[in-house]
Protein backbone atom coordinates (compact mmCIF):
# COMPACT_ATOMS: atom_id res chain seq x y z
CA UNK A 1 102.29 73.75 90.14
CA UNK A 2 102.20 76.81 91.99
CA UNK A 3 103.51 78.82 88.93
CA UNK A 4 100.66 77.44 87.18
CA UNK A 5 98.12 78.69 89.54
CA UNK A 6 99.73 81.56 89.31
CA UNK A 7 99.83 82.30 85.81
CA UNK A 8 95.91 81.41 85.24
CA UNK A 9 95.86 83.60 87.90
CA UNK A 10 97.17 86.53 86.24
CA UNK A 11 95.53 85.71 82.89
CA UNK A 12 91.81 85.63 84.86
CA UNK A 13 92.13 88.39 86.45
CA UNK A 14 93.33 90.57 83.58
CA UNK A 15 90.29 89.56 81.49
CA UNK A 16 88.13 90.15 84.77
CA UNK A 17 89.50 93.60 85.06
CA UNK A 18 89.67 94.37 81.33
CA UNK A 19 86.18 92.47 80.16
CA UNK A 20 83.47 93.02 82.77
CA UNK A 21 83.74 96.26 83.90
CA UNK A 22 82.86 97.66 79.79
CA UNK A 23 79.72 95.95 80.78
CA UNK A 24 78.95 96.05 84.42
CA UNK A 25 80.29 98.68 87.20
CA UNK A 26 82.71 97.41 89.94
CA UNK A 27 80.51 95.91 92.57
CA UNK A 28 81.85 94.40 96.16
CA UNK A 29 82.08 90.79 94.40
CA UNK A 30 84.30 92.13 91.60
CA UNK A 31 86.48 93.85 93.49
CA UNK A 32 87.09 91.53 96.15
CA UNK A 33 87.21 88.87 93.16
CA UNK A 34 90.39 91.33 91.52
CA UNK A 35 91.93 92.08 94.71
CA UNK A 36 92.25 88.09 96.20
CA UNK A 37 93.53 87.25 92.26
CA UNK A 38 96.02 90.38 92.66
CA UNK A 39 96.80 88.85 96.18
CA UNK A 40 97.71 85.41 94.08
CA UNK A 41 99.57 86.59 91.55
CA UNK A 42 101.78 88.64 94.11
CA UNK A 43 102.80 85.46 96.19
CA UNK A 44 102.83 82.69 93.46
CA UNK A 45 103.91 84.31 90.38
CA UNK A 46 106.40 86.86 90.64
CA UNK A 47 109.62 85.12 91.54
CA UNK A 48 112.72 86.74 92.71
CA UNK A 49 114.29 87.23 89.70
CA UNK A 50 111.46 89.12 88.24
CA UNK A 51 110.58 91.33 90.91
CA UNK A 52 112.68 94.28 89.88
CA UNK A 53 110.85 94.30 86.57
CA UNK A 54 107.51 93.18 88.17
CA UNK A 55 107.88 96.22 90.12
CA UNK A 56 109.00 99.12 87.87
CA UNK A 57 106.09 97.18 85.20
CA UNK A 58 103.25 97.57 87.81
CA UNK A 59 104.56 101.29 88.93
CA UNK A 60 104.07 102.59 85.25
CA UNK A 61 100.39 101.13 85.27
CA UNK A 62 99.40 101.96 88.74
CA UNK A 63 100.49 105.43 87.90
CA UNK A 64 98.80 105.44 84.22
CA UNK A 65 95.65 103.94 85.68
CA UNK A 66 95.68 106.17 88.37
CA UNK A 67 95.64 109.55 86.32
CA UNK A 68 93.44 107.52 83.86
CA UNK A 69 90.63 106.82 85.96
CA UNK A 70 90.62 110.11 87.69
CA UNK A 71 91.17 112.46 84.88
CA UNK A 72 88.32 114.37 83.04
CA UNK A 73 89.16 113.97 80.05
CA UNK A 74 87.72 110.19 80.01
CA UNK A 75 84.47 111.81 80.65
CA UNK A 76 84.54 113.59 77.85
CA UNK A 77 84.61 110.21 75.68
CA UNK A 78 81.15 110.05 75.08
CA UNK A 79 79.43 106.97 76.30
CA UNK A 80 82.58 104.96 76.34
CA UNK A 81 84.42 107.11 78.91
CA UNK A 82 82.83 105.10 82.00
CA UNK A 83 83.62 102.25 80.39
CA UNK A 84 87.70 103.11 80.23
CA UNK A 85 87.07 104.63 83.78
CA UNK A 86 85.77 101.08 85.25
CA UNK A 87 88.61 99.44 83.30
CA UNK A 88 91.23 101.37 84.63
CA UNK A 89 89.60 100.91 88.20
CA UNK A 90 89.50 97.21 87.50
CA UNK A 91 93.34 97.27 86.13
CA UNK A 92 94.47 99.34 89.62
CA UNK A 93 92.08 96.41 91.78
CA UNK A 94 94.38 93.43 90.29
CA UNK A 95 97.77 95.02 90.09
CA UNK A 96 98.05 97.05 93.40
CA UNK A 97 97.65 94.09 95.92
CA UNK A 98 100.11 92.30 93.70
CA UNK A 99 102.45 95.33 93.56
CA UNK A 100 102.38 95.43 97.31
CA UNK A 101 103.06 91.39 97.67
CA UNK A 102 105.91 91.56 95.65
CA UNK A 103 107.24 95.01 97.55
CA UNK A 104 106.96 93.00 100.72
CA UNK A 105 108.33 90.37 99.98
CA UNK A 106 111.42 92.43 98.48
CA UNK A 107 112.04 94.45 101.45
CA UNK A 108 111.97 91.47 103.37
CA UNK A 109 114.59 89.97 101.14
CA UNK A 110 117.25 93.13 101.59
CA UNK A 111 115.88 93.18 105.43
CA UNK A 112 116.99 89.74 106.19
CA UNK A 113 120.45 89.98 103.89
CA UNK A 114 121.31 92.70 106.25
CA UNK A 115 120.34 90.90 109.57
């Protein structure tokens, strides 16, 4: 059940972040609506077995999104540049509070193996 929650999770929030942001900027509802679905999908869908590739997944598109959203060139676009800027932003607001769930959790794992 939790799984399940999870998963609609992940599938909401990546149309949130992908969808409204090409026509709306990120407001304090919308973020704090991507972050608390990122914060879902970190504890109920990632399981142990997939956190090594839930990991080195998210660090390739935090790092992507990251230059992304930053980077000039997307500015040079033409009216669609914002756009891909928002959508980026909206992409780092899901995945990073998962990404640092699932890093957590992980260290916690090797921290109590050890102890």
């Amino acid at each position: 059940m939790l799984q399940r929650i999870g998963f609609w999770a992940f599938l909401v929030g990546v149309i949130v972040a992908v969808v409204l942001p090409i026509f709306t900027p990120l407001n304090v509802w919308l973020t704090s609506l991507l972050i608390v679905l990122g914060l879902v999908i970190g504890f109920l869908n990632i399981m142990a077995a997939d956190t090594q590739t839930f990991l080195l997944a998210a660090l390739a598109l935090v790092i992507v999104s990251g230059f992304s959203s930053t980077n000039a060139l997307i500015t040079q676009v033409g009216q669609i540049g914002p756009a891909l800027g928002r959508i980026f932003s909206g992409i780092l607001l899901l995945v990073v509070p998962a990404t640092i769930t699932v890093a957590l959790r992980s260290i916690y794992a090797v921290a109590h193996k050890r102890g």
